[in-house]
C-alpha atoms as a PDB file:
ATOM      1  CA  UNK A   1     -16.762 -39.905 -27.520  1.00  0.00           C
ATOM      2  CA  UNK A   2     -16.106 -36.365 -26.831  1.00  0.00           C
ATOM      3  CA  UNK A   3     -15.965 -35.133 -23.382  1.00  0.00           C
ATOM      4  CA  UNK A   4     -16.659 -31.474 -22.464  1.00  0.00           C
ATOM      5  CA  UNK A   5     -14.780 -29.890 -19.391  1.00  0.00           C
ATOM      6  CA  UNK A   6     -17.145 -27.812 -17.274  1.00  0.00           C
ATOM      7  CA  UNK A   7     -16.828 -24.366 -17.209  1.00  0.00           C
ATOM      8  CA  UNK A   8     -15.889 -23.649 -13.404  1.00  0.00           C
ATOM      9  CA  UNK A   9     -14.753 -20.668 -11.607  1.00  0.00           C
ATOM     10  CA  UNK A  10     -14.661 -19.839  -8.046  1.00  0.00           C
ATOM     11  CA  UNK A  11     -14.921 -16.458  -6.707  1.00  0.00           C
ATOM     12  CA  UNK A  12     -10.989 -15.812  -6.641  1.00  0.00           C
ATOM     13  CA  UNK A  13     -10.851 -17.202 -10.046  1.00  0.00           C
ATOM     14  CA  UNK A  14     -13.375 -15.078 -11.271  1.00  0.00           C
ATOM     15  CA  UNK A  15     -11.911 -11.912  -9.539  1.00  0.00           C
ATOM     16  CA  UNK A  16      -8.377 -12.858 -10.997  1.00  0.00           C
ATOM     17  CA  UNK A  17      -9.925 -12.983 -14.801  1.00  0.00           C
ATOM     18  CA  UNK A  18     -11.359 -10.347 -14.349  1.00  0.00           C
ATOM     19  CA  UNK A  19      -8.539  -8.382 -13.536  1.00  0.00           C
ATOM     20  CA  UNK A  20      -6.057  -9.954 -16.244  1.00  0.00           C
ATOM     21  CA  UNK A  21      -9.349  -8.674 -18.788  1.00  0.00           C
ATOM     22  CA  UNK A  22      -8.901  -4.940 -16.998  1.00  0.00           C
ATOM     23  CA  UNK A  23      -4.795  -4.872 -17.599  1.00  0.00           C
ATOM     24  CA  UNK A  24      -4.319  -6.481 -20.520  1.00  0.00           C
ATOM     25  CA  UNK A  25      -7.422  -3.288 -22.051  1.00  0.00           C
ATOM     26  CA  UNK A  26      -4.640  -0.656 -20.866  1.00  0.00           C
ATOM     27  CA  UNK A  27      -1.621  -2.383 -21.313  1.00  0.00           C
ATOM     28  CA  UNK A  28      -1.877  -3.380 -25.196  1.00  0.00           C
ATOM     29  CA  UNK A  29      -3.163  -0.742 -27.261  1.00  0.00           C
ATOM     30  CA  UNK A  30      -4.018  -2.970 -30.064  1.00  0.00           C
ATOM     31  CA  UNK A  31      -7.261  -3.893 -28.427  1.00  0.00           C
ATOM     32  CA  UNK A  32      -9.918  -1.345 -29.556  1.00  0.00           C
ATOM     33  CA  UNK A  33     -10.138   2.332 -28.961  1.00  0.00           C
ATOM     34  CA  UNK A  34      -8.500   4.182 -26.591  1.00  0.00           C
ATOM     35  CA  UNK A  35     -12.141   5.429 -25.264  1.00  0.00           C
ATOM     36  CA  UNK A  36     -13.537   1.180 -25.557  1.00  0.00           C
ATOM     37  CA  UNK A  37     -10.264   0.053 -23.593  1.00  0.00           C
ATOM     38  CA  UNK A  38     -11.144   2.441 -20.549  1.00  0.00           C
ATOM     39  CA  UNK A  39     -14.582   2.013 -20.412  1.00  0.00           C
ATOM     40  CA  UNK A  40     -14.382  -1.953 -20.461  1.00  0.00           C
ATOM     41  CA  UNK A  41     -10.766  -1.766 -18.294  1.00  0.00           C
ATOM     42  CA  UNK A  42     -13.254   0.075 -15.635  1.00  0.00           C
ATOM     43  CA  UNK A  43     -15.568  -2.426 -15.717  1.00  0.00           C
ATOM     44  CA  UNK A  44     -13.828  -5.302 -15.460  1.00  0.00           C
ATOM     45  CA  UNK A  45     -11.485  -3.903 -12.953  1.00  0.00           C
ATOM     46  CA  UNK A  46     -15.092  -3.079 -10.572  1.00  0.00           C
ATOM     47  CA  UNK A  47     -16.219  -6.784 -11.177  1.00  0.00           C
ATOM     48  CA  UNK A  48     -12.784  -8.001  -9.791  1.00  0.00           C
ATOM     49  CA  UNK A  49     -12.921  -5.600  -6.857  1.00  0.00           C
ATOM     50  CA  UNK A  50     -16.533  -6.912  -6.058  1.00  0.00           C
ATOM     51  CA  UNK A  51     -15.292 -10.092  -6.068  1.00  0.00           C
ATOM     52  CA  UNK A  52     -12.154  -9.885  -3.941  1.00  0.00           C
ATOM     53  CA  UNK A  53     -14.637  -8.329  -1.631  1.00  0.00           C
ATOM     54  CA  UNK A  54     -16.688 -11.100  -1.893  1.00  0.00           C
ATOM     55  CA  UNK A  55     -13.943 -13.686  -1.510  1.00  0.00           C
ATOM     56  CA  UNK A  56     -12.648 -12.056   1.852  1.00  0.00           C
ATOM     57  CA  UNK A  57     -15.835 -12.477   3.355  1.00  0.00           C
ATOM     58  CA  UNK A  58     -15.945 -16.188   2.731  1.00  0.00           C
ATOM     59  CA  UNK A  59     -12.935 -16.358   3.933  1.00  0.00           C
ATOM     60  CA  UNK A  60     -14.861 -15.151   7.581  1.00  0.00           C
ATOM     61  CA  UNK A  61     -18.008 -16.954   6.913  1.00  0.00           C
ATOM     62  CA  UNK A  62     -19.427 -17.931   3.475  1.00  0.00           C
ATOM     63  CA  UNK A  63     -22.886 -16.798   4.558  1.00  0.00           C
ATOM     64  CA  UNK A  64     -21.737 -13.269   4.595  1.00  0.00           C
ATOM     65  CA  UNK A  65     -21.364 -13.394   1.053  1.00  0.00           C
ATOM     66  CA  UNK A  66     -25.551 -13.383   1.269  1.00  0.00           C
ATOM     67  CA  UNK A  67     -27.504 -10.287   1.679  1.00  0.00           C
ATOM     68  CA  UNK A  68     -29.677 -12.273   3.987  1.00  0.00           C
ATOM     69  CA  UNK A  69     -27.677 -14.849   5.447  1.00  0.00           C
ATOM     70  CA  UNK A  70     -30.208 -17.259   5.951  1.00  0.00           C
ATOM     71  CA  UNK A  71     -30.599 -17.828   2.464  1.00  0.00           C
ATOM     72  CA  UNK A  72     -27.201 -18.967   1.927  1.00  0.00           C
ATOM     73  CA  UNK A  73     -26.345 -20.955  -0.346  1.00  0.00           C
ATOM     74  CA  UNK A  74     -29.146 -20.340  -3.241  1.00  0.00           C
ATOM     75  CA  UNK A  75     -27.951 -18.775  -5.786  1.00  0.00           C
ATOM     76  CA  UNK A  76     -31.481 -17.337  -6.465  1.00  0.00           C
ATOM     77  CA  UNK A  77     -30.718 -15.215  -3.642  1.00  0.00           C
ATOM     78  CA  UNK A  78     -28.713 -12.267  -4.038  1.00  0.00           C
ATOM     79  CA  UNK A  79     -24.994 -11.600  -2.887  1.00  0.00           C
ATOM     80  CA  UNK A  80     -24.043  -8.549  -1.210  1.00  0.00           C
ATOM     81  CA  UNK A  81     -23.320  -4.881  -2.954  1.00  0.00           C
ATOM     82  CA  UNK A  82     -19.755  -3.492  -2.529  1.00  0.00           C
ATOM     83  CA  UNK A  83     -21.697  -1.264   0.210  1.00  0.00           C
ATOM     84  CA  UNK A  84     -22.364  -4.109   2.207  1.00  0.00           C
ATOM     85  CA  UNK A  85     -19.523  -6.115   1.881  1.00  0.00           C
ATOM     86  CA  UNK A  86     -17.746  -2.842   2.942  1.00  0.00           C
ATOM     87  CA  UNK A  87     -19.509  -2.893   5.806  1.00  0.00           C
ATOM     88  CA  UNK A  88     -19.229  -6.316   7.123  1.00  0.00           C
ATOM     89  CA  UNK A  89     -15.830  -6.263   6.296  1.00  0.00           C
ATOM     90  CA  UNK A  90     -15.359  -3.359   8.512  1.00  0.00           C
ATOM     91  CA  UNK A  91     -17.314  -4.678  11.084  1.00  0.00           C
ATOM     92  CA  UNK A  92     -17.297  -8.985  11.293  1.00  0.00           C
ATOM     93  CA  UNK A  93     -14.188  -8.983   9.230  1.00  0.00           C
ATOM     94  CA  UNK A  94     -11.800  -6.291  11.081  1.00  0.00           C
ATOM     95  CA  UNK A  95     -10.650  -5.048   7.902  1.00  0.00           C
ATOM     96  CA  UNK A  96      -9.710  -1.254   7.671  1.00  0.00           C
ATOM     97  CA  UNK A  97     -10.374   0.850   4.601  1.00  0.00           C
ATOM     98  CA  UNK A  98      -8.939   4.215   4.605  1.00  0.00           C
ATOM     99  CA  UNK A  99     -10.833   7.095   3.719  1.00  0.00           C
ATOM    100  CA  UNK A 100      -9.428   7.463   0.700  1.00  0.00           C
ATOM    101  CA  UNK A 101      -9.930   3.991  -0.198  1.00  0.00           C
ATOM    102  CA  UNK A 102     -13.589   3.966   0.176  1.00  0.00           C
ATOM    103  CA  UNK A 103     -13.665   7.289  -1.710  1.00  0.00           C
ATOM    104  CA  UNK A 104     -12.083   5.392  -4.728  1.00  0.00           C
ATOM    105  CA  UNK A 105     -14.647   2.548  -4.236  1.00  0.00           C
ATOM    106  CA  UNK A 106     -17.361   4.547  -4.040  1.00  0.00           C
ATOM    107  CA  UNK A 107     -16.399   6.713  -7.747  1.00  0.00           C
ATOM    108  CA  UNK A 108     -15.856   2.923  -9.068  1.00  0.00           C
ATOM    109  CA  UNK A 109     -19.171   1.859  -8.395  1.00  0.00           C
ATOM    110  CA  UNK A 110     -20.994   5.278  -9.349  1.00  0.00           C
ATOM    111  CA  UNK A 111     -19.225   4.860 -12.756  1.00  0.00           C
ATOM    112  CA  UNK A 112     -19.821   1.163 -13.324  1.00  0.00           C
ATOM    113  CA  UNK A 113     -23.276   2.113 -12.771  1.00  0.00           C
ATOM    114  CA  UNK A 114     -23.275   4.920 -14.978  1.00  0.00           C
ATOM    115  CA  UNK A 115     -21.640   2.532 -17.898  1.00  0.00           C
ATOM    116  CA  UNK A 116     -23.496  -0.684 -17.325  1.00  0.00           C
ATOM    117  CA  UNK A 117     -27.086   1.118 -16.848  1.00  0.00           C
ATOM    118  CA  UNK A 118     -27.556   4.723 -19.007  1.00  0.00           C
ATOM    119  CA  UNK A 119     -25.241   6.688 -20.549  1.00  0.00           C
ATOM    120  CA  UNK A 120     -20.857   7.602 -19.464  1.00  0.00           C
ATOM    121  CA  UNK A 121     -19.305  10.793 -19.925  1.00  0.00           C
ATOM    122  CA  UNK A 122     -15.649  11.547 -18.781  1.00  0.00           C
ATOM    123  CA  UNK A 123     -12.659  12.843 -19.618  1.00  0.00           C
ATOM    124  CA  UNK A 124      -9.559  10.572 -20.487  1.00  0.00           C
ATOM    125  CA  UNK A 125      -7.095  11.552 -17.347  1.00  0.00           C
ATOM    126  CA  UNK A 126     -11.025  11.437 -15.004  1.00  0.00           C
ATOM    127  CA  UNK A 127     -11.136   7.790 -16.392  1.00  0.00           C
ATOM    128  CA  UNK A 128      -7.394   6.544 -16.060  1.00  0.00           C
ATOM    129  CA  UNK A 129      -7.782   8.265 -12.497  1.00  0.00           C
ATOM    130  CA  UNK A 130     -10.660   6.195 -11.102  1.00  0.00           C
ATOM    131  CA  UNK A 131      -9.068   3.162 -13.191  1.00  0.00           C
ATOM    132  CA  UNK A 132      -5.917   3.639 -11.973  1.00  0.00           C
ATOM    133  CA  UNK A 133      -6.991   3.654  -8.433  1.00  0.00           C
ATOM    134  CA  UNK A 134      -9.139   0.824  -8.672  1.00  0.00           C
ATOM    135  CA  UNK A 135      -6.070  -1.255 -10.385  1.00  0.00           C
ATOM    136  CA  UNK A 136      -3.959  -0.579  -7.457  1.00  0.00           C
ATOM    137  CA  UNK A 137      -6.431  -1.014  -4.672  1.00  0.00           C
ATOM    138  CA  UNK A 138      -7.144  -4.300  -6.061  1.00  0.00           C
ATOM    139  CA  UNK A 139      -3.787  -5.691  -6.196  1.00  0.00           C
ATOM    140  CA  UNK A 140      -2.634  -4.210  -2.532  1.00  0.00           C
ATOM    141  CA  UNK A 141      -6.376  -5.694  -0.976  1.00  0.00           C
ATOM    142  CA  UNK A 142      -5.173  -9.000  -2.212  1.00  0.00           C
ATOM    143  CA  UNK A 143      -1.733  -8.989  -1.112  1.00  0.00           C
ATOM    144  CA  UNK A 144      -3.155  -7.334   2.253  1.00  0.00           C
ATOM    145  CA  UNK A 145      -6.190  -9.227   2.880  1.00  0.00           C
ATOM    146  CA  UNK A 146      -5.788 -12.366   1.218  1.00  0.00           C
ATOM    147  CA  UNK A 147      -1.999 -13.058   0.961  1.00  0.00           C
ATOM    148  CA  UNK A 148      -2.224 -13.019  -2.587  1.00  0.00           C
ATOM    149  CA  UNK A 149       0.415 -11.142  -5.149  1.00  0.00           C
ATOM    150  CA  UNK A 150      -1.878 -11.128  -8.177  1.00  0.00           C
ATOM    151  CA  UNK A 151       0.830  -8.573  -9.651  1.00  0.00           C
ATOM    152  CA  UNK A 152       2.877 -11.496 -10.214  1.00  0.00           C
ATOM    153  CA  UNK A 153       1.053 -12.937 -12.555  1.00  0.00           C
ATOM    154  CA  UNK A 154       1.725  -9.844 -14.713  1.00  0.00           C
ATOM    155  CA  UNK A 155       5.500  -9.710 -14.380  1.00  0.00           C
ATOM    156  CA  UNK A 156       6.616 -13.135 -16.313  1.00  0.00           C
ATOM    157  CA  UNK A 157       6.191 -11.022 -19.680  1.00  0.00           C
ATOM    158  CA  UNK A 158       6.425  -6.795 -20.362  1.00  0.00           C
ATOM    159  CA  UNK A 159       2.650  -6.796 -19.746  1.00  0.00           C
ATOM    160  CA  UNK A 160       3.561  -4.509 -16.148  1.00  0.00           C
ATOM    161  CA  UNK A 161       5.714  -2.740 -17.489  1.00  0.00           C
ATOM    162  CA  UNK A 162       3.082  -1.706 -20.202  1.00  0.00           C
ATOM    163  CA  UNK A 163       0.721  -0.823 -17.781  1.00  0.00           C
ATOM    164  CA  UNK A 164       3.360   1.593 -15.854  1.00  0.00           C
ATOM    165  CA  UNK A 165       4.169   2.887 -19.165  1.00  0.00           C
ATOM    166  CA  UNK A 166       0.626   3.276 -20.713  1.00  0.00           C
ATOM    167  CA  UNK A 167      -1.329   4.567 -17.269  1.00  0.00           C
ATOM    168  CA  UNK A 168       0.638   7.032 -15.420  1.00  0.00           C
ATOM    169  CA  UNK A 169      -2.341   7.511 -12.967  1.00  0.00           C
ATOM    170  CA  UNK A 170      -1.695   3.626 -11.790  1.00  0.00           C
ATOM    171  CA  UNK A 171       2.009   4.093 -12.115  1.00  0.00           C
ATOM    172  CA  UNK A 172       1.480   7.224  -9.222  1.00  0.00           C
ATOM    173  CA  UNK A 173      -1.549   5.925  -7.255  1.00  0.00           C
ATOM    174  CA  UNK A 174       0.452   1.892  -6.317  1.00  0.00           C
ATOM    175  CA  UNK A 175       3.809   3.588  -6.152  1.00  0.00           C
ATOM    176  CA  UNK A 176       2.210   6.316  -2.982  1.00  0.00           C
ATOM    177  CA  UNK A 177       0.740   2.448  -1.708  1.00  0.00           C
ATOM    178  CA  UNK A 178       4.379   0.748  -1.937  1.00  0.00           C
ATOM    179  CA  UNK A 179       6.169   3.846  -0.324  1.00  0.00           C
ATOM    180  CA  UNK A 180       3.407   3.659   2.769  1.00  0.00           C
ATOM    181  CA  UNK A 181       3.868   0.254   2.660  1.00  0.00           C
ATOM    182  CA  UNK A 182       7.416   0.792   3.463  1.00  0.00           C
ATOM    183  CA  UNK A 183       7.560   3.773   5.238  1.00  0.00           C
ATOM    184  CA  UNK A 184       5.507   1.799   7.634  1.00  0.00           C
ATOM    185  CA  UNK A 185       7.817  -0.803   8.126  1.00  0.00           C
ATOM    186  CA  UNK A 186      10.641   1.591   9.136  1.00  0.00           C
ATOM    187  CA  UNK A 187      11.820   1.572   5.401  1.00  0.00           C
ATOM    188  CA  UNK A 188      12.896   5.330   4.138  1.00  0.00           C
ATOM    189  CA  UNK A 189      12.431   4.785   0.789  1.00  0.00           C
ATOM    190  CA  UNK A 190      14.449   6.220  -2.492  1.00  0.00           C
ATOM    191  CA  UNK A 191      13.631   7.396  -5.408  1.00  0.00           C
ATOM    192  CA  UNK A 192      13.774   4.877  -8.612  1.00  0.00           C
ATOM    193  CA  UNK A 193      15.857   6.218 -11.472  1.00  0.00           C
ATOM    194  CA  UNK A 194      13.633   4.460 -14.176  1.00  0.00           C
ATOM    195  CA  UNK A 195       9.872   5.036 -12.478  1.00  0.00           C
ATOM    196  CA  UNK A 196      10.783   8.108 -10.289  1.00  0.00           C
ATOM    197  CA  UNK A 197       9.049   6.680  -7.646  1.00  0.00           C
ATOM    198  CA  UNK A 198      10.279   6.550  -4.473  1.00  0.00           C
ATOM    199  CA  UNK A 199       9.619   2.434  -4.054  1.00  0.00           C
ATOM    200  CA  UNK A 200      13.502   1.622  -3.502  1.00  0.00           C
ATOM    201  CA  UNK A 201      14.616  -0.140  -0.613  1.00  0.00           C
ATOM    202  CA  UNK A 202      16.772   2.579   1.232  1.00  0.00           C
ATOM    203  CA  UNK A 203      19.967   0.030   0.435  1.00  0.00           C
ATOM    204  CA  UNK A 204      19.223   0.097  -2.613  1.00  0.00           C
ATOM    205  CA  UNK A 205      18.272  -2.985  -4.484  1.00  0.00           C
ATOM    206  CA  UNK A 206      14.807  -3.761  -6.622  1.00  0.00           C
ATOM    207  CA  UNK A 207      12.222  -1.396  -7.184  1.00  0.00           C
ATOM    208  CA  UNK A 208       8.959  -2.620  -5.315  1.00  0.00           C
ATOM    209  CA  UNK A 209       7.023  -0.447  -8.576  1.00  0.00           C
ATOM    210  CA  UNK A 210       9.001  -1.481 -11.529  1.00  0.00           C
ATOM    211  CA  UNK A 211      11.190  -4.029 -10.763  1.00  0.00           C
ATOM    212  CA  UNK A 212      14.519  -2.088 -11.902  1.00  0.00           C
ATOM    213  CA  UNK A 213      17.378  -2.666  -9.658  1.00  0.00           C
ATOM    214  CA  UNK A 214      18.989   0.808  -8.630  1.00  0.00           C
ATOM    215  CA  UNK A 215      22.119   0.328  -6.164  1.00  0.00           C
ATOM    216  CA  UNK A 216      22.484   3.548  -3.167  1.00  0.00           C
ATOM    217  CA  UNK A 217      25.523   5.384  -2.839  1.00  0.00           C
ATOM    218  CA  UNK A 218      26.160   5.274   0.927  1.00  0.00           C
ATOM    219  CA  UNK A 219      28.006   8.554   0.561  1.00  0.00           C
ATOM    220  CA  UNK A 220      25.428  10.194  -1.089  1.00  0.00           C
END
């Protein structure tokens, strides 16, 4: 007799497909149009962010994850929108989004509307922009907020390096992230003779962007 395996995902597992969907669009150009890549990378890249949302707030109390808590667990209830996750988060959860990164969520979710719902108009650097952003949002929120290097995942093969190479805009948006990142921890980052970012350790060593190891000349 045949058994069937069920089809099971939990909401980090869900997030996490989502988001291999959304790289693997930009990264290999044999999938589609340029113009069909983008619009589904956005999409798919908005469902993860949701998600990882989502997942934090279990992570505080699963009943957050409700718009009306009291309904919890029914899944004929609805979950929260990004909006009010944002806001527990902020609030219950003690997480901090900077200004800019609720600026970036909020053009995700107008354009995910504007996609899933009517009609999408944008140019090819607006899209790779808001993509872009939302790619490298999603992988620091996870490292940040849920100890959880999802970019890892993408490094075993060239499939990062294929997004660095294919989407500037992410390449620039996660390498400003990486040199705050480090600048914060007293690092003074240098810049990385393959990406041009400035994600080297300031003693030189691998690139927190790209991976490439650069050594520093102490007498430069």
């Amino acid at each position: 007799m045949v058994t069937h395996k069920a089809i099971e995902f939990d909401l980090l597992n869900n997030a996490t497909d989502s988001l291999r969907q959304a790289v693997e669009l930009l990264a290999v150009k044999q999938i589609g149009s340029d113009h069909a890549r983008l619009k589904h990378s956005i999409t798919a890249s908005a469902h993860c962010i949701e998600l990882l949302l989502k997942e934090r707030l279990r992570r505080v109390n699963p009943a957050f994850v409700w718009e009306n808590v009291d309904k919890y667990p029914s899944l004929e209830a609805r979950t929260v929108t990004v909006d009010t996750a944002i806001s527990r988060l902020k609030s219950i959860g003690k997480v901090a989004f900077t200004a800019d990164d609720e600026r970036t969520l909020r053009s995700l979710r107008r354009t995910r509307n504007a996609i899933e719902h009517y009609e999408w108009r944008a140019s090819e650097r607006e899209a790779k922009i808001i993509v872009g952003n939302a790619l490298s949002f999603a992988f620091s929120f996870a490292q940040d907020e849920l100890q959880i290097d999802l970019a890892s995942d993408f490094k075993g093969d060239d499939t990062w390096a294929m997004l660095l190479d294919e989407v500037y805009q992410f390449a620039t948006a996660h390498g400003a992230r990486l040199e705050a990142r480090m600048r914060a921890k007293g690092e003074f980052p240098q810049c990385c003779d393959e990406c041009s970012e400035l994600t080297v350790p300031m003693r030189g060593g691998s690139c927190e962007l790209c991976g490439h190891w650069q050594s520093i000349d102490d007498d430069a």
